[in-house]
Protein backbone atom coordinates (compact mmCIF):
# COMPACT_ATOMS: atom_id res chain seq x y z
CA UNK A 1 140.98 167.05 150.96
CA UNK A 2 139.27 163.53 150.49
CA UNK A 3 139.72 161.81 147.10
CA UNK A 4 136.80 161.86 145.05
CA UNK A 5 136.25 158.44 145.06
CA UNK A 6 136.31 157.26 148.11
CA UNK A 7 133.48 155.33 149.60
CA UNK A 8 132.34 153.37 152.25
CA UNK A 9 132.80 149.37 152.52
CA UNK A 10 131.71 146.94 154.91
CA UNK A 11 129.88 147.72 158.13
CA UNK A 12 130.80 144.50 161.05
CA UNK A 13 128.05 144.11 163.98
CA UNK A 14 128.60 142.30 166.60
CA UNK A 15 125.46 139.98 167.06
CA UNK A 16 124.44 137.34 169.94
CA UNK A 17 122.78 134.90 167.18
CA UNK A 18 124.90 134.73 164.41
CA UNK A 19 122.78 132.07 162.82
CA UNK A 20 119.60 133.95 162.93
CA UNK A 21 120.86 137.13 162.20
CA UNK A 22 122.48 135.50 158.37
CA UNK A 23 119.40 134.02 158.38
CA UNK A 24 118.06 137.49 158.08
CA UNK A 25 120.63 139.11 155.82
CA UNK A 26 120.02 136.14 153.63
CA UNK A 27 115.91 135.47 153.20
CA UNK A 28 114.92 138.76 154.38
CA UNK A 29 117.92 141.67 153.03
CA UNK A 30 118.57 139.67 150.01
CA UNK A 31 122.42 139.46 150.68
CA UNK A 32 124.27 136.21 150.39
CA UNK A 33 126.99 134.28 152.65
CA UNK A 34 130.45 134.55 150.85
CA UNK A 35 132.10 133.14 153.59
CA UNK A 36 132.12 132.32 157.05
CA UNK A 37 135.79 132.51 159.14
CA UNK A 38 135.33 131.37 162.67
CA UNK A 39 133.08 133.61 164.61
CA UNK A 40 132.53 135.94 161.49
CA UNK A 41 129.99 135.55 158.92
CA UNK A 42 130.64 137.75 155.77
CA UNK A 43 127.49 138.55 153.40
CA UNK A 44 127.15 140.05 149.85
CA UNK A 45 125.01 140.65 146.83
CA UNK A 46 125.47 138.23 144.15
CA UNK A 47 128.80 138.07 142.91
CA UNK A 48 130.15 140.92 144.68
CA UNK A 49 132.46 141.89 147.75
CA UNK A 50 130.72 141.16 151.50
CA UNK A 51 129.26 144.02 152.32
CA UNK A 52 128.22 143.14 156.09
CA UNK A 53 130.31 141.46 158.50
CA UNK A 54 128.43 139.36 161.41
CA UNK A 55 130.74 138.57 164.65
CA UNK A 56 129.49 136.21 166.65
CA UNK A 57 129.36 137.51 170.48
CA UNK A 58 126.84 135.78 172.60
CA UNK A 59 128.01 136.73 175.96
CA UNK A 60 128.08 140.33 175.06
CA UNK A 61 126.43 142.96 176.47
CA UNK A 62 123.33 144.48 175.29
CA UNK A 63 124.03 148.70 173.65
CA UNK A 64 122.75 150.89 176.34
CA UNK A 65 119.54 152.65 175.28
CA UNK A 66 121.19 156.12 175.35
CA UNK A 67 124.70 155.77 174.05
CA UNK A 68 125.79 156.17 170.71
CA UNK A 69 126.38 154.03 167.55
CA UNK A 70 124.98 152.80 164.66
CA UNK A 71 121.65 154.78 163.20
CA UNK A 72 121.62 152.38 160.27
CA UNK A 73 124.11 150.94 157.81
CA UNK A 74 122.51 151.98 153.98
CA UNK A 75 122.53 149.28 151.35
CA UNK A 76 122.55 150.76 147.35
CA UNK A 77 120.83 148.94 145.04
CA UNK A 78 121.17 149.81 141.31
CA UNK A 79 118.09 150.85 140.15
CA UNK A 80 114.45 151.41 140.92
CA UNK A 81 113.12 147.88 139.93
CA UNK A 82 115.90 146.31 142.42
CA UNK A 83 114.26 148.91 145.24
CA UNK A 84 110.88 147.07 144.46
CA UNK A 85 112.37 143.44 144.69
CA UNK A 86 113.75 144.65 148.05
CA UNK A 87 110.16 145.95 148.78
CA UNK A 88 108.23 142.56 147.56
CA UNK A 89 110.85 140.46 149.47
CA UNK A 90 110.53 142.43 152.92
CA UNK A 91 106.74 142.10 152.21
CA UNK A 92 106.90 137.92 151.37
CA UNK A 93 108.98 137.44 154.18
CA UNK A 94 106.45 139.12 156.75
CA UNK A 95 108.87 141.33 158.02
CA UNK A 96 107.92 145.33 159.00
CA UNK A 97 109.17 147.84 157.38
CA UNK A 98 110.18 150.90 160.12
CA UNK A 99 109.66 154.09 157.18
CA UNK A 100 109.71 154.70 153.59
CA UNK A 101 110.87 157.92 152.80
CA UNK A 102 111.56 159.92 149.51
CA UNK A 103 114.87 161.96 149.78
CA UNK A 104 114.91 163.68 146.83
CA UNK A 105 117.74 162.54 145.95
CA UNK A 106 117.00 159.02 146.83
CA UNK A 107 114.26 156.82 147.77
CA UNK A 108 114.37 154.62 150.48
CA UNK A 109 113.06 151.45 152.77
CA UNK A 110 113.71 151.19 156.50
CA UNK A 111 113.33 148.27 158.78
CA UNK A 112 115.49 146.76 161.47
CA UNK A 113 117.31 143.35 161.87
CA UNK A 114 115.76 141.09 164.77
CA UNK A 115 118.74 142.21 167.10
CA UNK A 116 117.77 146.16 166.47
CA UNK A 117 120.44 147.56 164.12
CA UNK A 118 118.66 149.95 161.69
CA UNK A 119 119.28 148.84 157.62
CA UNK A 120 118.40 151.17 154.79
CA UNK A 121 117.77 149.83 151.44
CA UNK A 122 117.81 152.45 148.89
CA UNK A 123 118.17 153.57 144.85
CA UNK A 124 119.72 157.00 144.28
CA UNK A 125 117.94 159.32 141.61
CA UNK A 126 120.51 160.45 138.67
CA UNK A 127 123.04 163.30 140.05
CA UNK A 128 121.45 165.42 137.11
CA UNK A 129 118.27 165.52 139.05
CA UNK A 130 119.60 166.77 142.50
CA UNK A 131 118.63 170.22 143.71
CA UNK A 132 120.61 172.90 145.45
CA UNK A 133 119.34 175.56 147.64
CA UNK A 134 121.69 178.72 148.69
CA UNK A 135 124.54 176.51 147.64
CA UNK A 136 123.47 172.86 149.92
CA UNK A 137 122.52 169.80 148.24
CA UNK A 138 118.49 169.87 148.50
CA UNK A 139 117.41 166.99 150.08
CA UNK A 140 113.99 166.28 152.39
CA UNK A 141 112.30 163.50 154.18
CA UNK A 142 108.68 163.20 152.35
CA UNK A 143 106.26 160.00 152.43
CA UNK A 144 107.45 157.42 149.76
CA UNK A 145 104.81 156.36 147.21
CA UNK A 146 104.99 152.19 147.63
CA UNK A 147 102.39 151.65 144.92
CA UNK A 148 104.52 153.81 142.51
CA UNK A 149 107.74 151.63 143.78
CA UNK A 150 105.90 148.01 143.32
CA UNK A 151 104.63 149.61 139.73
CA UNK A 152 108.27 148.94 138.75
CA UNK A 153 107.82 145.42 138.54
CA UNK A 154 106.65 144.31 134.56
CA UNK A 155 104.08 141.63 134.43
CA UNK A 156 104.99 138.39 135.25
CA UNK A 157 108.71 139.59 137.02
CA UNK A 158 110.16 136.74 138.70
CA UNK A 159 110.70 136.58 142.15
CA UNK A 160 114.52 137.28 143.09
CA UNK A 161 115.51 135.80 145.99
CA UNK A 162 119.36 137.70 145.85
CA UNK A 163 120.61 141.44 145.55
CA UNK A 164 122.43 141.68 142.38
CA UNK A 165 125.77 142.10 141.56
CA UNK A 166 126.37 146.27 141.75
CA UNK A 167 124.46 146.33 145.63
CA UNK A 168 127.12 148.19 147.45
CA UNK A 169 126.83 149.76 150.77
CA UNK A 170 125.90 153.17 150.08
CA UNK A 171 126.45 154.88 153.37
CA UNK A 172 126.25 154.95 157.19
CA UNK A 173 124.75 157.08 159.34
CA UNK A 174 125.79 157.14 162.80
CA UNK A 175 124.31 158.49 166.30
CA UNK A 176 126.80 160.75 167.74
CA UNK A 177 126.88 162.56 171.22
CA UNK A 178 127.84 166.13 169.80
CA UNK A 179 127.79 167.28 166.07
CA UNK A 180 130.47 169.89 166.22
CA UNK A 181 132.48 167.70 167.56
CA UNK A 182 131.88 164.79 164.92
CA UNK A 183 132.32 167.54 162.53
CA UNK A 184 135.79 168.81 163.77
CA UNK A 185 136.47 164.79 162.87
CA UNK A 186 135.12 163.73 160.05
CA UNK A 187 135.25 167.47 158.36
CA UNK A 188 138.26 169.29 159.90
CA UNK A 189 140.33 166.21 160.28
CA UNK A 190 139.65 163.07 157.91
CA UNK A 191 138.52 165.64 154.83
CA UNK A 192 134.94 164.62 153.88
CA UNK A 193 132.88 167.28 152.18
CA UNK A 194 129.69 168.73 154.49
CA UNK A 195 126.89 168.76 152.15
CA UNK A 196 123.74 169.32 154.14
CA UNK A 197 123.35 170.88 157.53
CA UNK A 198 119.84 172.50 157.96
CA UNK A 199 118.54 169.16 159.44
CA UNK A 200 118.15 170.31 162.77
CA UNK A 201 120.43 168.06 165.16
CA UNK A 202 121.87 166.46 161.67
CA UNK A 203 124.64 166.96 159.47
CA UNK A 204 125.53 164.66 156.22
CA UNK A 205 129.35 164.34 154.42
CA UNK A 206 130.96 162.88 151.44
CA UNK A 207 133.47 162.54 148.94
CA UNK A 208 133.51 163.55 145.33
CA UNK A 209 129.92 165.45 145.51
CA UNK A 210 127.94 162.10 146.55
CA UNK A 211 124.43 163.17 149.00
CA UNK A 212 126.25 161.56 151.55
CA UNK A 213 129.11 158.83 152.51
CA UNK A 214 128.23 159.74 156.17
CA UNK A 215 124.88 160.99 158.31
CA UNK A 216 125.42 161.87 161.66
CA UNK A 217 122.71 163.31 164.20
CA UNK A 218 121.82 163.40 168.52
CA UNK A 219 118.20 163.19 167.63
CA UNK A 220 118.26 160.82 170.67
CA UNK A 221 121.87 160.82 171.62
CA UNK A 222 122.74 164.63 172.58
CA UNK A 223 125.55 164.01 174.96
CA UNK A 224 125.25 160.46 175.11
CA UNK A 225 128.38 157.78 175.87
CA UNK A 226 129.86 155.42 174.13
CA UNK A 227 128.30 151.70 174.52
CA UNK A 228 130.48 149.61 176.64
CA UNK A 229 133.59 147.98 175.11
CA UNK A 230 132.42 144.58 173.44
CA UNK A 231 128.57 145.78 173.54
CA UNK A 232 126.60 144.05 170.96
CA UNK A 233 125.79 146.74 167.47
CA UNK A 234 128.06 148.13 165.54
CA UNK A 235 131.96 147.02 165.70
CA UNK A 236 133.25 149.25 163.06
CA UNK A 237 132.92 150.36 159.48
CA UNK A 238 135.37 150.74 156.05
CA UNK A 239 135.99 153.94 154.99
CA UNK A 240 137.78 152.80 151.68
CA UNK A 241 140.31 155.33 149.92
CA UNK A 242 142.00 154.57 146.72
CA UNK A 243 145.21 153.18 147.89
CA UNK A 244 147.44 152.71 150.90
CA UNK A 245 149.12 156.45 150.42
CA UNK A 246 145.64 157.87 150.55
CA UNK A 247 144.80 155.60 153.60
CA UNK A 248 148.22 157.15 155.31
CA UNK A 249 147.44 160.69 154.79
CA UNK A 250 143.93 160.26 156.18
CA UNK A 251 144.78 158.40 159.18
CA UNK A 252 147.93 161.45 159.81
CA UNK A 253 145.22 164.47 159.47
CA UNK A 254 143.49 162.16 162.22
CA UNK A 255 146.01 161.92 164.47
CA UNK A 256 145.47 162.31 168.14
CA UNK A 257 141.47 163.09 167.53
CA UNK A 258 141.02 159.54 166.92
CA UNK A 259 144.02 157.53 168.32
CA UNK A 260 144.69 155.81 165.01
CA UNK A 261 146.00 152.10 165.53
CA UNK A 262 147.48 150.10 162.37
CA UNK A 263 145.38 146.43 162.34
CA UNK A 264 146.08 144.00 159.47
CA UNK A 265 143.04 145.39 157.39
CA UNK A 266 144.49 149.32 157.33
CA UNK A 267 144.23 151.84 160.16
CA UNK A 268 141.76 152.32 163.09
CA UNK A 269 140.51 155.52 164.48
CA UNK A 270 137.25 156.24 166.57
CA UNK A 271 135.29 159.46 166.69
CA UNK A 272 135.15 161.61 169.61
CA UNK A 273 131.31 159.77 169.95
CA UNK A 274 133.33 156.42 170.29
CA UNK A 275 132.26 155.14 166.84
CA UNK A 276 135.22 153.28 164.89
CA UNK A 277 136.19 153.49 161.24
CA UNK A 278 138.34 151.20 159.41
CA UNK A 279 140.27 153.29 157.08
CA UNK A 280 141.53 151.16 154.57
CA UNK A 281 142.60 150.78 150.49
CA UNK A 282 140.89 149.63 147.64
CA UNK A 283 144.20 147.39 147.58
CA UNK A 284 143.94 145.58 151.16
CA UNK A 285 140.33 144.89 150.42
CA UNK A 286 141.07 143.05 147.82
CA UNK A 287 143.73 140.97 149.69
C-alpha cells in the first residue's frame, strides 16, 4: 500500500543543552552542523541532507521514566569499514558503548547521547544474504564480534573525524504502549509492510522489502502514556514518500487514528502511543 521507496528522514529531539548535545553529534556520532536556525541545530554526514534535528528547550520537562517515545533513532552507514570508523571514534572519544549486536541482517553499535536518547549506528549486510523462516525475514540479536569489525580498518587508515556522504538515517524504533494498536496504525492505516513479529513484545515494518523502516516494542512501556506535551526526547520523525500525492494518500488512510494536521514541512499525525511522524515528500525536503 506504501511505495517501495519510501524511507525515513530526519528524527528532531528536543534537548535542554543544545550546545553540548551538537557537541556530541559532532566529535562523538561523526555527524556535522549544516545549519543552525534559531533554537534548532540541524546535523549531517558530509555533504549530505541533516539527518538529526536538535531543538533547543531548556525549561522543558524531563520524559517520564515509564511513558513512551523514542527507543533509538538508527544511523546507516555505507559499508563495514565506515561501521569501524564509527567504532574507533566512539572508542577515542571515551564514550560507552550500551550493546553491539549482530542482526543478521545488519550489524550494529549502541550507545546513548548525554541527555539519554538511544542512537544506533549500523551497516546492513547485502539483501542477497538475508534469511527467511516460514515466510518472515530472519533476523536475531547475537553478540557482535568488535575485533572482526576493527579488522576492517587496512594498515595505516586515517582517522575520520566525519560520516561520509551516503550516512542516512536508516530507521527508528519507537517504545509504544500497545503493539496491536501501533500495528492497526502503522500497518492497517499508513501501509508499511510487517516483516518480523516473533520478537516477543516487538514487531518491525517497512517499505519495499527493507528489515525494517520502523521497530516498535513495550519491553518497558506495556500500557505506558505519552510523555507530557513539550517533554524533552523525541519531537517527531520524517516518514518521507516520493512526492506530495503519495504524502496525501498516506495522511487520508490515517485519518482520524492519528488526527493528521498540515504544517509547512507536510502532514502531522501521532500514533495511538502519542509518538509523531512527519509525513512528508522527497519534494518539500528539498525545499
Amino acid at each position: 500500500m506504501i511505495p517501495p521507496d519510501t524511507s525515513i528522514g530526519r528524527v528532531r529531539l528536543r534537548v535542554a543543552d543544545i550546545d553540548a548535545l551538537g557537541e556530541f553529534y559532532e566529535r562523538v556520532v561523526g555527524l556535522r552542523s549544516v545549519e543552525r536556525d534559531g533554537d534548532v541545530t540541524r546535523l549531517g554526514p558530509e555533504g549530505g541532507e541533516p539527518l538529526v534535528e536538535l531543538v533547543s528547550a531548556p525549561d522543558a520537562a524531563g520524559r517520564p521514566g515509564f511513558s513512551t517515545g523514542l527507543f533509538h533513532l538508527a544511523i546507516l552507514v555505507p559499508d563495514r569499514p565506515e561501521l569501524a570508523r564509527s567504532l574507533r571514534r566512539v572508542a577515542e572519544h571515551g564514550w560507552r558503548l550500551t550493546g553491539a549486536s549482530d542482526h543478521l541482517v545488519s550489524e550494529a553499535l549502541y550507545l546513548r547521547d548525554p541527555e539519554g536518547n538511544g542512537i544506533e549506528i549500523y551497516r546492513d549486510r547485502p539483501r542477497d544474504q538475508w534469511g527467511h523462516d516460514g515466510g518472515e525475514l530472519r533476523m536475531a540479536t547475537l553478540p557482535l564480534d568488535l575485533d572482526s569489525v576493527l579488522g576492517e580498518l587496512a594498515a595505516g587508515d586515517e582517522a575520520t573525524n566525519g560520516m561520509p556522504g551516503g550516512t542516512t538515517m536508516g530507521h527508528v524504533h519507537l517504545q509504544v504502549a500497545d503493539i496491536p494498536a501501533a500495528e492497526g496504525f502503522y500497518n492497517g492505516a499508513l501501509g508499511l509492510d510487517v516483516m518480523v513479529r516473533s520478537y516477543p513484545g516487538a514487531l518491525f515494518l517497512s517499505a519495499g522489502g527493507y528489515h525494517h523502516h520502523l521497530g516498535l516494542n513495550t519491553w518497558q512501556t506495556e500500557g505506558a502514556p505519552a510523555p507530557p506535551g513539550g517533554a524533552l526526547g523525541l519531537d517527531r520523525y520524517e516518514l518521507v514518500l516520493p512526492d506530495e500525492n503519495e504524502r496525501d494518500a498516506a495522511a487520508a488512510r490515517v485519518g482520524g487514528i492519528g488526527d493528521p494536521v498540515a504544517v509547512d514541512e507536510g502532514v502531522l499525525a501521532t500514533d495511538p502511543s502519542g509518538n509523531r511522524v512527519l509525513l512528508t515528500s522527497a519534494g518539500e525536503r528539498r525545499r
